[in-house]
Every structure is written in C-alpha cells, then in structure tokens.
PDB file of N, CA and C in Angstrom:
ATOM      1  N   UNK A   1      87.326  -6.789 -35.236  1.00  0.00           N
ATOM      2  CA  UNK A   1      86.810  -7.637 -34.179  1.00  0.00           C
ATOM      3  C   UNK A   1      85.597  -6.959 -33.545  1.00  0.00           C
ATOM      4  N   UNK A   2      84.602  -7.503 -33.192  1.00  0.00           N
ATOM      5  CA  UNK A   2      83.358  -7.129 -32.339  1.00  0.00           C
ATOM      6  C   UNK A   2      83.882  -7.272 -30.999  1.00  0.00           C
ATOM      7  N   UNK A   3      83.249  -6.187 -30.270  1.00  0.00           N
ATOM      8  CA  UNK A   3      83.044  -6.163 -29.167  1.00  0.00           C
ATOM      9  C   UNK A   3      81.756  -5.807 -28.329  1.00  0.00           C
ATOM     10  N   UNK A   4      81.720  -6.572 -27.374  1.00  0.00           N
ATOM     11  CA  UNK A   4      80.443  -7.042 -26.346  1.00  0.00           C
ATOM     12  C   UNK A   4      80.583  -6.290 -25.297  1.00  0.00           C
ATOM     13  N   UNK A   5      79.730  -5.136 -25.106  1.00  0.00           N
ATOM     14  CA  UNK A   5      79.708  -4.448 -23.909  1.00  0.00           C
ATOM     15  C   UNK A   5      78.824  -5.920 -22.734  1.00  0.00           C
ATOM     16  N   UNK A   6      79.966  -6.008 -21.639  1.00  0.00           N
ATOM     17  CA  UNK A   6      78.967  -7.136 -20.868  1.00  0.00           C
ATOM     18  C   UNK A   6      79.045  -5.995 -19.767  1.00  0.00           C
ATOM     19  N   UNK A   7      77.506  -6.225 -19.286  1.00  0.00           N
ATOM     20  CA  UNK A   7      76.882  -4.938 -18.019  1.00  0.00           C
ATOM     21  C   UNK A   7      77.904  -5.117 -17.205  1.00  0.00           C
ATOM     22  N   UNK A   8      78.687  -6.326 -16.667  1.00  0.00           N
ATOM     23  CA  UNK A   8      79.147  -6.161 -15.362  1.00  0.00           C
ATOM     24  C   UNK A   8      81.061  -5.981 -15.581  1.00  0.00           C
ATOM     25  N   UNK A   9      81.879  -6.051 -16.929  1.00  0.00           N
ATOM     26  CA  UNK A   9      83.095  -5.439 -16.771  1.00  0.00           C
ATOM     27  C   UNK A   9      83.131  -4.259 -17.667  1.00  0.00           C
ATOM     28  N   UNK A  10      82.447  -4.192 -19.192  1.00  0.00           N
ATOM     29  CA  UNK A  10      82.257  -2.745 -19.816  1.00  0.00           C
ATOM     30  C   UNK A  10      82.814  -3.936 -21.346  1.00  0.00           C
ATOM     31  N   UNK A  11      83.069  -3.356 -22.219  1.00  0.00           N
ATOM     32  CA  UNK A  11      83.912  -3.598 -23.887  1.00  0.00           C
ATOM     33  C   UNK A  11      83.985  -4.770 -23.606  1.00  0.00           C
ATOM     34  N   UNK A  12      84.097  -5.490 -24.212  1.00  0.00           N
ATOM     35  CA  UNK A  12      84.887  -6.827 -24.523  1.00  0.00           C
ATOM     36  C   UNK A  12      85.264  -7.486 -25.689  1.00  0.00           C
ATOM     37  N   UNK A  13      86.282  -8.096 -26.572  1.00  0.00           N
ATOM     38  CA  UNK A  13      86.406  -8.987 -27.704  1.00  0.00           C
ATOM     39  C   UNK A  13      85.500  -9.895 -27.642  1.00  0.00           C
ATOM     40  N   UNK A  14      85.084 -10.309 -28.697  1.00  0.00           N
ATOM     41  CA  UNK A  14      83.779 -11.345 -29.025  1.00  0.00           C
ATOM     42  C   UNK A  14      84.197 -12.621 -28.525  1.00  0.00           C
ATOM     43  N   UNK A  15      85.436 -12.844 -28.353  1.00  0.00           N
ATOM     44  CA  UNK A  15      86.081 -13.965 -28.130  1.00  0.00           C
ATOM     45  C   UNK A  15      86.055 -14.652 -27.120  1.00  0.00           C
ATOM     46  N   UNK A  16      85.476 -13.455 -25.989  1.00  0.00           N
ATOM     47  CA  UNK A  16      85.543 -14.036 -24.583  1.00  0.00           C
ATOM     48  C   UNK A  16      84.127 -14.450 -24.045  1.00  0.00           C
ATOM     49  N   UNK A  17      83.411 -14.649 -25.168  1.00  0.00           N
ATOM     50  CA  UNK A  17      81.516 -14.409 -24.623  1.00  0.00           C
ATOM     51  C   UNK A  17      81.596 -15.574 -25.650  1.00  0.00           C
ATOM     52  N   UNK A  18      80.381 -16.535 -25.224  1.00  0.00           N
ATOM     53  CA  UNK A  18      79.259 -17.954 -25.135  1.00  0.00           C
ATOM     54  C   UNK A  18      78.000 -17.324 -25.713  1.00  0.00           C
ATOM     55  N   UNK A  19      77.656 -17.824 -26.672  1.00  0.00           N
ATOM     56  CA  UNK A  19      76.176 -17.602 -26.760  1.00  0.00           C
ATOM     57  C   UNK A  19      75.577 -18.527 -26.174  1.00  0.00           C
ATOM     58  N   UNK A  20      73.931 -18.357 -25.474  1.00  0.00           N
ATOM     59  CA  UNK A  20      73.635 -18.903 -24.601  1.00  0.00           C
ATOM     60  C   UNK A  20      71.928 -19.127 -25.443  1.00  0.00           C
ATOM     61  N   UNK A  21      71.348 -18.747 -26.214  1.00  0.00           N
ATOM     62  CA  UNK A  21      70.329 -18.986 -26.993  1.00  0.00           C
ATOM     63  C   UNK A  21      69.493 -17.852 -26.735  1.00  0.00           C
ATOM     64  N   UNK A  22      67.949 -17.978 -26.922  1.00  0.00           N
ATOM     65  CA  UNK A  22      67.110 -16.976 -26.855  1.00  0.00           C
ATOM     66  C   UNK A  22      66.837 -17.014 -25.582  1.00  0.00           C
ATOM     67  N   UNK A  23      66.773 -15.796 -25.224  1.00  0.00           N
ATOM     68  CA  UNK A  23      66.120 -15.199 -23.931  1.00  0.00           C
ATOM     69  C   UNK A  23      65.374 -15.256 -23.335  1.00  0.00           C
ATOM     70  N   UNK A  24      64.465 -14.734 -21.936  1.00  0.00           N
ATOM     71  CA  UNK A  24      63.216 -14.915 -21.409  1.00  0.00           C
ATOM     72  C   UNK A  24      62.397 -16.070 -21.254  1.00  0.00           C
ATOM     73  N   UNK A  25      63.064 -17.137 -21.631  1.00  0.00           N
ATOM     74  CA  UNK A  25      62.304 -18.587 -21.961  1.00  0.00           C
ATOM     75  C   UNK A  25      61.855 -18.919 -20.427  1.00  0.00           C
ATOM     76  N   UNK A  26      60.842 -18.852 -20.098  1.00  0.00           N
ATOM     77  CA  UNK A  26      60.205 -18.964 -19.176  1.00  0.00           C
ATOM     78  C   UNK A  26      59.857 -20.736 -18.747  1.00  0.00           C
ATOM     79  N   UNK A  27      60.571 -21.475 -17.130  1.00  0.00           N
ATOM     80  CA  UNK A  27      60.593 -22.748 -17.123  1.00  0.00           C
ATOM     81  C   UNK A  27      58.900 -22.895 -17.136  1.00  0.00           C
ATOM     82  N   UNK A  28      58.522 -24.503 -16.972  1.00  0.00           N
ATOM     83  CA  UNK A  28      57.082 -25.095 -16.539  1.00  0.00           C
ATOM     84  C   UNK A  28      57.006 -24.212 -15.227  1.00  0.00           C
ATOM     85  N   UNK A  29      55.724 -24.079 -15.051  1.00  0.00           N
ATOM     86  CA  UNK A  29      55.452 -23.251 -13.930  1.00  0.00           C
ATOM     87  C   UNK A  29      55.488 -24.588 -12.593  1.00  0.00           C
ATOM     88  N   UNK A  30      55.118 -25.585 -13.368  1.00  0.00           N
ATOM     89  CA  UNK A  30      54.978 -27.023 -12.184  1.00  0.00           C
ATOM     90  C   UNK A  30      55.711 -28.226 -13.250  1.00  0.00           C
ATOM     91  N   UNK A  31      56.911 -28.711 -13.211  1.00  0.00           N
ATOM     92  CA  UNK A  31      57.690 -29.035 -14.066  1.00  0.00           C
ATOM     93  C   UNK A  31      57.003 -30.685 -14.076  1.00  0.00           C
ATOM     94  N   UNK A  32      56.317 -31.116 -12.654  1.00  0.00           N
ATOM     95  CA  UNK A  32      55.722 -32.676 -12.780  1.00  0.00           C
ATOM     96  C   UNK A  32      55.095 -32.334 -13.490  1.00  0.00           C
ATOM     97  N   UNK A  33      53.817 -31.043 -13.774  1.00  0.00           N
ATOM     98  CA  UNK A  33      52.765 -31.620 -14.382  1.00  0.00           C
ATOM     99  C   UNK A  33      52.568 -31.009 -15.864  1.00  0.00           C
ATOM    100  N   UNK A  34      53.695 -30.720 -16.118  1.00  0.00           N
ATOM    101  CA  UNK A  34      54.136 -30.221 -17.680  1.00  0.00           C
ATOM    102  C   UNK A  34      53.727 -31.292 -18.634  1.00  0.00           C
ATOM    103  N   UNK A  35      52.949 -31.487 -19.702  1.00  0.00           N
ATOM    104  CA  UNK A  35      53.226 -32.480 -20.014  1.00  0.00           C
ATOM    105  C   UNK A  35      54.291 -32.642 -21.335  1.00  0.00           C
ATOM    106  N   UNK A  36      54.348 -33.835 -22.035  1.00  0.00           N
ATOM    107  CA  UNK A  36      55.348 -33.375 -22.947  1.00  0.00           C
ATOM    108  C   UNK A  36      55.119 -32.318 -24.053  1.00  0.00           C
ATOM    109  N   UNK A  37      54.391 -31.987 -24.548  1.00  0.00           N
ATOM    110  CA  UNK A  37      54.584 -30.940 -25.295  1.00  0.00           C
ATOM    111  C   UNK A  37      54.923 -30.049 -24.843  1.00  0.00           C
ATOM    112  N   UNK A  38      54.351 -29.318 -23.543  1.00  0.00           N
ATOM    113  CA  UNK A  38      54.618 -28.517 -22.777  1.00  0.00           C
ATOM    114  C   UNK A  38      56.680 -28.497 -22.530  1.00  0.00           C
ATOM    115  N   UNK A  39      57.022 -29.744 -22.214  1.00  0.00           N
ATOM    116  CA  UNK A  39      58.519 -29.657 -22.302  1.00  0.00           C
ATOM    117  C   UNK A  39      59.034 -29.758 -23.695  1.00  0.00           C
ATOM    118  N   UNK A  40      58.797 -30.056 -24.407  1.00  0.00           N
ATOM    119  CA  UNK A  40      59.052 -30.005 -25.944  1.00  0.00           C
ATOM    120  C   UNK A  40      59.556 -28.480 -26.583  1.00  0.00           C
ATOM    121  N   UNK A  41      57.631 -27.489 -25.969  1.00  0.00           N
ATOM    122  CA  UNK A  41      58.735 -26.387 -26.488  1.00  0.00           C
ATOM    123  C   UNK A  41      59.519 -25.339 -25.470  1.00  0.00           C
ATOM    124  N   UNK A  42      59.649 -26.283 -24.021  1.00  0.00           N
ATOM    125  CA  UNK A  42      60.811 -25.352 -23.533  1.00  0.00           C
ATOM    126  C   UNK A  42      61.966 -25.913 -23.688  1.00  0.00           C
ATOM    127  N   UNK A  43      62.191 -27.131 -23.989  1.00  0.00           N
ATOM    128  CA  UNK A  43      63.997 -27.301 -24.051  1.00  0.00           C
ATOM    129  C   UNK A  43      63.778 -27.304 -25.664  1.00  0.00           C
ATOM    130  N   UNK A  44      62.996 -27.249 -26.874  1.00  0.00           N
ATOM    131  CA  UNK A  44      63.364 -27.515 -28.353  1.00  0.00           C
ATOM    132  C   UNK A  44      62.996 -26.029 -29.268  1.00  0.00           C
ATOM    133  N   UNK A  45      61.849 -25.583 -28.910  1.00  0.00           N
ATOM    134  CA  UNK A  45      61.294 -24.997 -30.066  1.00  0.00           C
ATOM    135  C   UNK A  45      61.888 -23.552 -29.850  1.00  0.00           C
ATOM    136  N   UNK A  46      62.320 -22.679 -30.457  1.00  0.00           N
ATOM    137  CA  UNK A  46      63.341 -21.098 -30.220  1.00  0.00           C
ATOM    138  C   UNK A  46      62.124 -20.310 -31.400  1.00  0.00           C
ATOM    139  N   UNK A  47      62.586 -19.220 -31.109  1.00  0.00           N
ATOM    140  CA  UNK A  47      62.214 -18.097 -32.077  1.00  0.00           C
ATOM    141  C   UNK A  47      63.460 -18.047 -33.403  1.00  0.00           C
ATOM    142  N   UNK A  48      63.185 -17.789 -34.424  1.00  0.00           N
ATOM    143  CA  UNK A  48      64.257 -17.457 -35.345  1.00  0.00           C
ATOM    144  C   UNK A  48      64.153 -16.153 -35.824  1.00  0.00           C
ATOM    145  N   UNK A  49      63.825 -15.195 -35.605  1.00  0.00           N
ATOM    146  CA  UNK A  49      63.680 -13.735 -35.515  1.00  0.00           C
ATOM    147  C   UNK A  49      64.529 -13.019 -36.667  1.00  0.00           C
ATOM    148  N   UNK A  50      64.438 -12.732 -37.416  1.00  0.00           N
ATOM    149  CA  UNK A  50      65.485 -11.987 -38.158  1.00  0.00           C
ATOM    150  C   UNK A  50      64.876 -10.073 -37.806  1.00  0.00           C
ATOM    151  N   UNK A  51      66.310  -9.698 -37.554  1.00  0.00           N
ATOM    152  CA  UNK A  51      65.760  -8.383 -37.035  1.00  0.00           C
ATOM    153  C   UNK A  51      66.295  -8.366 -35.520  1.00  0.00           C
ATOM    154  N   UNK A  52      65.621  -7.590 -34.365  1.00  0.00           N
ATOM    155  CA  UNK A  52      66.036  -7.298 -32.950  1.00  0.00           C
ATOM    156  C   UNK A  52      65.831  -8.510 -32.636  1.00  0.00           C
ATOM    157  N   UNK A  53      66.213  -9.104 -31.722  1.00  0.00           N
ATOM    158  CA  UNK A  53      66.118 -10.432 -30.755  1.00  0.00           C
ATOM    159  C   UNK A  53      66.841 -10.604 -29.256  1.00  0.00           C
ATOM    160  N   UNK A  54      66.228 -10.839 -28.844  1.00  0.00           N
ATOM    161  CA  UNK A  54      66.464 -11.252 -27.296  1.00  0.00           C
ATOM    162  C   UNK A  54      67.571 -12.438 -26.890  1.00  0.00           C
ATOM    163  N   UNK A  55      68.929 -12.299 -26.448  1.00  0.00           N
ATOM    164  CA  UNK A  55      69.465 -13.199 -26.330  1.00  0.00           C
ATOM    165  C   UNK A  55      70.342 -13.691 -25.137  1.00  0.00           C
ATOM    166  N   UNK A  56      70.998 -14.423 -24.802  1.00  0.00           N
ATOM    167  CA  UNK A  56      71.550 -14.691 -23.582  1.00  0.00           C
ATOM    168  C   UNK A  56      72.893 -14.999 -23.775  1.00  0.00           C
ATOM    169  N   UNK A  57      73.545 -14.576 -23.452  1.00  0.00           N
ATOM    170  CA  UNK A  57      75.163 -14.921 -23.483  1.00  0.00           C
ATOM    171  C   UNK A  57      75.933 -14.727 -22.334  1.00  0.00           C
ATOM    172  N   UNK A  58      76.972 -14.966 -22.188  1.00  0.00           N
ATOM    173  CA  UNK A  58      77.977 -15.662 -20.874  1.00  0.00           C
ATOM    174  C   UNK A  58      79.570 -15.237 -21.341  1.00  0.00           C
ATOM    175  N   UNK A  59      79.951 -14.235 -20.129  1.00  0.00           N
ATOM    176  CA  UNK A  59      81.040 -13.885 -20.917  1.00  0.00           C
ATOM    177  C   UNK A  59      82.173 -14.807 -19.996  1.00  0.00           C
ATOM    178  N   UNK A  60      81.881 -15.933 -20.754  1.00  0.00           N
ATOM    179  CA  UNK A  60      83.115 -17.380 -20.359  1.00  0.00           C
ATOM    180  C   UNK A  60      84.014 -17.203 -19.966  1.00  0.00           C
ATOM    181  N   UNK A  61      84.975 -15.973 -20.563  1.00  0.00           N
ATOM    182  CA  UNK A  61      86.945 -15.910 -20.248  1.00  0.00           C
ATOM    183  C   UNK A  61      86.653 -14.729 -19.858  1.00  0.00           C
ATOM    184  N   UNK A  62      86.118 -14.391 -18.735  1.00  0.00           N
ATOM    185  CA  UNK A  62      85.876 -12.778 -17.632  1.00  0.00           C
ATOM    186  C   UNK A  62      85.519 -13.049 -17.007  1.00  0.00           C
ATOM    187  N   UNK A  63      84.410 -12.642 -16.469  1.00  0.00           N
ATOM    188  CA  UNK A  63      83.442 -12.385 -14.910  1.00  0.00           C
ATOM    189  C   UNK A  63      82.990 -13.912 -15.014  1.00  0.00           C
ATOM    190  N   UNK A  64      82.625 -14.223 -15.674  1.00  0.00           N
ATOM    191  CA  UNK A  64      81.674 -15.681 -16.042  1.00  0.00           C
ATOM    192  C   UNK A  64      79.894 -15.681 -15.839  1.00  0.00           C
ATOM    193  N   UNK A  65      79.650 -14.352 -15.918  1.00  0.00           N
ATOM    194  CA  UNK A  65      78.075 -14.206 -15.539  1.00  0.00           C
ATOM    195  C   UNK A  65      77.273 -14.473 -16.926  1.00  0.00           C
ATOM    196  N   UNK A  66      76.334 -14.456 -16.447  1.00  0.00           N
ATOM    197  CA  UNK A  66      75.617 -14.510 -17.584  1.00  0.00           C
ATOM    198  C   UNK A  66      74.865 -13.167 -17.805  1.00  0.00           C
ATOM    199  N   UNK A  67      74.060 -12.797 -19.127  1.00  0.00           N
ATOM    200  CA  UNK A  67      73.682 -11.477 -19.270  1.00  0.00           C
ATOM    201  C   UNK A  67      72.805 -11.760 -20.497  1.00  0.00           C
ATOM    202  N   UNK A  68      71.935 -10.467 -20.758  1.00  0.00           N
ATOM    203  CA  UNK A  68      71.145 -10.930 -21.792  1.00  0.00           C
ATOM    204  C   UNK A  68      71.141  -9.386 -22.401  1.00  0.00           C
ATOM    205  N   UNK A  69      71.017  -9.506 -24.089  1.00  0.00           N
ATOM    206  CA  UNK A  69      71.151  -8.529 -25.173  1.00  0.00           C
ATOM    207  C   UNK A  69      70.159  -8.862 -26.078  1.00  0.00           C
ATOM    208  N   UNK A  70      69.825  -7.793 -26.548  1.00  0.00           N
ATOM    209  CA  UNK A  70      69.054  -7.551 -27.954  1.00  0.00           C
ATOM    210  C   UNK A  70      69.722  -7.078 -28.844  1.00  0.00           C
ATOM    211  N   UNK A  71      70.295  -7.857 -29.989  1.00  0.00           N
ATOM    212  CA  UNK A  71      71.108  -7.728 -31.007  1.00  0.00           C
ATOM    213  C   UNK A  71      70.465  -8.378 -31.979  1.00  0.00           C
ATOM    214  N   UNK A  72      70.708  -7.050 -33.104  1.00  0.00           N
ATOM    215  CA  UNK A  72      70.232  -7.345 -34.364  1.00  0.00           C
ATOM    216  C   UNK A  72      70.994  -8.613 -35.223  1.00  0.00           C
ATOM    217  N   UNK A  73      70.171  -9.270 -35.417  1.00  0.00           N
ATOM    218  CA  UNK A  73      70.584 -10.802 -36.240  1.00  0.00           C
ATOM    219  C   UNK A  73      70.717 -10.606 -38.044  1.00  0.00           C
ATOM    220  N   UNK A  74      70.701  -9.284 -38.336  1.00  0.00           N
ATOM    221  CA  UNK A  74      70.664  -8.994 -39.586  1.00  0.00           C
ATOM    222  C   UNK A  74      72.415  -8.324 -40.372  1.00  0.00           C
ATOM    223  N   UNK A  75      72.872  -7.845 -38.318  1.00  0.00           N
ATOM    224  CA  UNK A  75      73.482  -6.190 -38.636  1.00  0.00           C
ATOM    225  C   UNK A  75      74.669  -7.078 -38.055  1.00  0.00           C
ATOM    226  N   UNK A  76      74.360  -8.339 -37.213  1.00  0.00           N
ATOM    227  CA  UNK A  76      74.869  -8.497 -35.999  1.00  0.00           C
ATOM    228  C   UNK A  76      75.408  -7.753 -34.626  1.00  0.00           C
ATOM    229  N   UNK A  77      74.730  -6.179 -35.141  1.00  0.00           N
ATOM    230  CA  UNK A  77      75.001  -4.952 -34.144  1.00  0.00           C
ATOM    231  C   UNK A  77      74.559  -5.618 -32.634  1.00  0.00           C
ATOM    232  N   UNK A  78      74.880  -4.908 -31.569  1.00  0.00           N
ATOM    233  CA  UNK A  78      74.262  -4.990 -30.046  1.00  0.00           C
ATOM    234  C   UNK A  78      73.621  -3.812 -30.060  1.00  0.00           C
ATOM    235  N   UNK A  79      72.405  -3.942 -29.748  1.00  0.00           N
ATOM    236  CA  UNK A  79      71.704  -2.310 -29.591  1.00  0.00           C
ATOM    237  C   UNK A  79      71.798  -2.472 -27.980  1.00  0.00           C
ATOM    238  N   UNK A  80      71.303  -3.367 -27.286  1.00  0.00           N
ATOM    239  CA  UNK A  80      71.943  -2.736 -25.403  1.00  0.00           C
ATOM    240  C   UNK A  80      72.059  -4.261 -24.935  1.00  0.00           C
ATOM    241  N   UNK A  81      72.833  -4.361 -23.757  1.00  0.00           N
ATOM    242  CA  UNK A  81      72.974  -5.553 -23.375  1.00  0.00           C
ATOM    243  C   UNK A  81      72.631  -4.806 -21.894  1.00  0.00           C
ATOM    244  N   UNK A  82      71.365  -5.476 -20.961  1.00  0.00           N
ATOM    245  CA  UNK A  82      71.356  -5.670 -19.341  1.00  0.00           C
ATOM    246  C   UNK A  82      71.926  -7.096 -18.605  1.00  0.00           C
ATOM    247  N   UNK A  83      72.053  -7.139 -17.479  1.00  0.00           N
ATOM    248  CA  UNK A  83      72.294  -7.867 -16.367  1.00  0.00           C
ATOM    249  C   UNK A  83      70.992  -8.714 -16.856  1.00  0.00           C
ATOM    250  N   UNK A  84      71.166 -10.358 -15.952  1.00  0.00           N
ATOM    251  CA  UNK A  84      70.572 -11.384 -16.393  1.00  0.00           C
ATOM    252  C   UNK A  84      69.619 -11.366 -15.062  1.00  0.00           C
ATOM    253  N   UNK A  85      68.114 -11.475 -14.872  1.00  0.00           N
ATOM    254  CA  UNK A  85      67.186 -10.949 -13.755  1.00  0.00           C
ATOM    255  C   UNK A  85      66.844  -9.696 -14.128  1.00  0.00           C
ATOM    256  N   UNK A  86      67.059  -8.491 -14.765  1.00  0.00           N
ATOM    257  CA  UNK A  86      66.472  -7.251 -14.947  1.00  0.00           C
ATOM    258  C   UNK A  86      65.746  -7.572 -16.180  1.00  0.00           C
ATOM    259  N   UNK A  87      64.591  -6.497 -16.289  1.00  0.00           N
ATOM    260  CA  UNK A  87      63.257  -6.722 -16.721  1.00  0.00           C
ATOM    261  C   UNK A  87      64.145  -5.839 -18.374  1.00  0.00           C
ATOM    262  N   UNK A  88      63.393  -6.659 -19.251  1.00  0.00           N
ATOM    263  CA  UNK A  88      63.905  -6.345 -21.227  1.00  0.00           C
ATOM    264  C   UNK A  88      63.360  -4.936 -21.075  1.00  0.00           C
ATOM    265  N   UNK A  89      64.634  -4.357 -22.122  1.00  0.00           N
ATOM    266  CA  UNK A  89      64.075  -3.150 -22.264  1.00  0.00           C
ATOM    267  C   UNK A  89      63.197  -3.232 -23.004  1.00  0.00           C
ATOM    268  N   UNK A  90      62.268  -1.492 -23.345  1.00  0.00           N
ATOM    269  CA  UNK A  90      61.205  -1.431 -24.139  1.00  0.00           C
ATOM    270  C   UNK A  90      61.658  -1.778 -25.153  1.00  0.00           C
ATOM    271  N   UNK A  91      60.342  -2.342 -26.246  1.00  0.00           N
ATOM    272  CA  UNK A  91      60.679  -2.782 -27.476  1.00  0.00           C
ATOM    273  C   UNK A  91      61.201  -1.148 -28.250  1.00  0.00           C
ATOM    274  N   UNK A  92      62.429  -1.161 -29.329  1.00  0.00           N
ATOM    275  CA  UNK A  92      62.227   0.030 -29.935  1.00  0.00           C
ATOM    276  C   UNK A  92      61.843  -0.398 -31.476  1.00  0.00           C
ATOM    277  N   UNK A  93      62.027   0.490 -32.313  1.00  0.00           N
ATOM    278  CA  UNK A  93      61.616  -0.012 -33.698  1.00  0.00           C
ATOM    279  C   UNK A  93      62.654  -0.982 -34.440  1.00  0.00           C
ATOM    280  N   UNK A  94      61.723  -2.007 -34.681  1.00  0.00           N
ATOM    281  CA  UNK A  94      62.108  -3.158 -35.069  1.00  0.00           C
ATOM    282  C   UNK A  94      61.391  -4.434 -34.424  1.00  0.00           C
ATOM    283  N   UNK A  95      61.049  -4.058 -33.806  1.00  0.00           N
ATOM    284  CA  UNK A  95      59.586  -4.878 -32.247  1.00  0.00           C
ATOM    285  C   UNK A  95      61.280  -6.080 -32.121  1.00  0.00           C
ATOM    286  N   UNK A  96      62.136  -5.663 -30.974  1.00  0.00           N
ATOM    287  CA  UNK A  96      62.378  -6.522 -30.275  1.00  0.00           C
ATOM    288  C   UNK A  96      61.785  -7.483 -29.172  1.00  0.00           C
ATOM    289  N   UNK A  97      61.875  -8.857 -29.381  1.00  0.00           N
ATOM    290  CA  UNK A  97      61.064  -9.872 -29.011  1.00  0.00           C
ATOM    291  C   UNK A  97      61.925 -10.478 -27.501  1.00  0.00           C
TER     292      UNK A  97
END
C-alpha cells in the first residue's frame, strides 16, 4: 500500500486522500472580463507531464484539508508534499512544473 505523507497529520494509506488535479492553476485575474478562451483553459486544459508534477490532493477520510505534492507520474513516488497556500518548492532534477 502507498502512503501519503499529508503536511498537516504525517503517513497516511492512499486510501484516505482525493486527487484534486494539477496544481497552481491560477483563477481569471477579473473573472467578468475573461473571455472564453481565457475560461476554457482554466476549468479544461491541464498539463500531462510525465516525470515531477505539481498536484493537489485532499486527504478526504482525515483532517479534510487540502495540500499540494510533486509526485513523480512515472515512479508514482511523492518526492515532498507542502500545505495548500505555501509557495512550490524549488524545481529539483527532473524540472518539476
């Protein structure tokens, strides 16, 4: 079984965490005057990254927070998971996105 270090209880079974999609997705800065493409690729278009990636997950059956990790999509390893509002760590090798 995998386990999910989530920042705010420590270990966890995979079982109890939501994936929540890619990370950092930044809203319309002025959501009236977005136009549609502009909303197109914030609710549709994702990165498909193979390698490090930026992601968001929710550990559903615990704390219920949300949190964001860079986990390899190759290894399915977690290389670090922070709190959701703290700034991505540095990229290391592999250029996490």
């Amino acid at each position: 079984m995998l386990l999910i270090e989530c920042p705010y209880c420590g270990p966890r079974p995979e079982l109890e965490f939501a994936y929540g999609g890619q990370a950092h997705i930044a809203r319309p800065a002025d959501p009236s005057k977005a136009s549609d493409q502009e909303w197109l690729e914030f609710l549709y278009l994702r990165d498909n990254t193979r390698g490090l990636f930026a992601e968001r997950w929710r550990h559903a059956r615990g704390c219920g927070r949300f949190f964001n990790a860079i986990r390899d999509t190759t290894t399915d390893h977690f290389v670090v998971t922070y709190k959701a509002g703290e700034a991505r760590p540095a990229p290391t090798a592999g250029g996490a996105r």
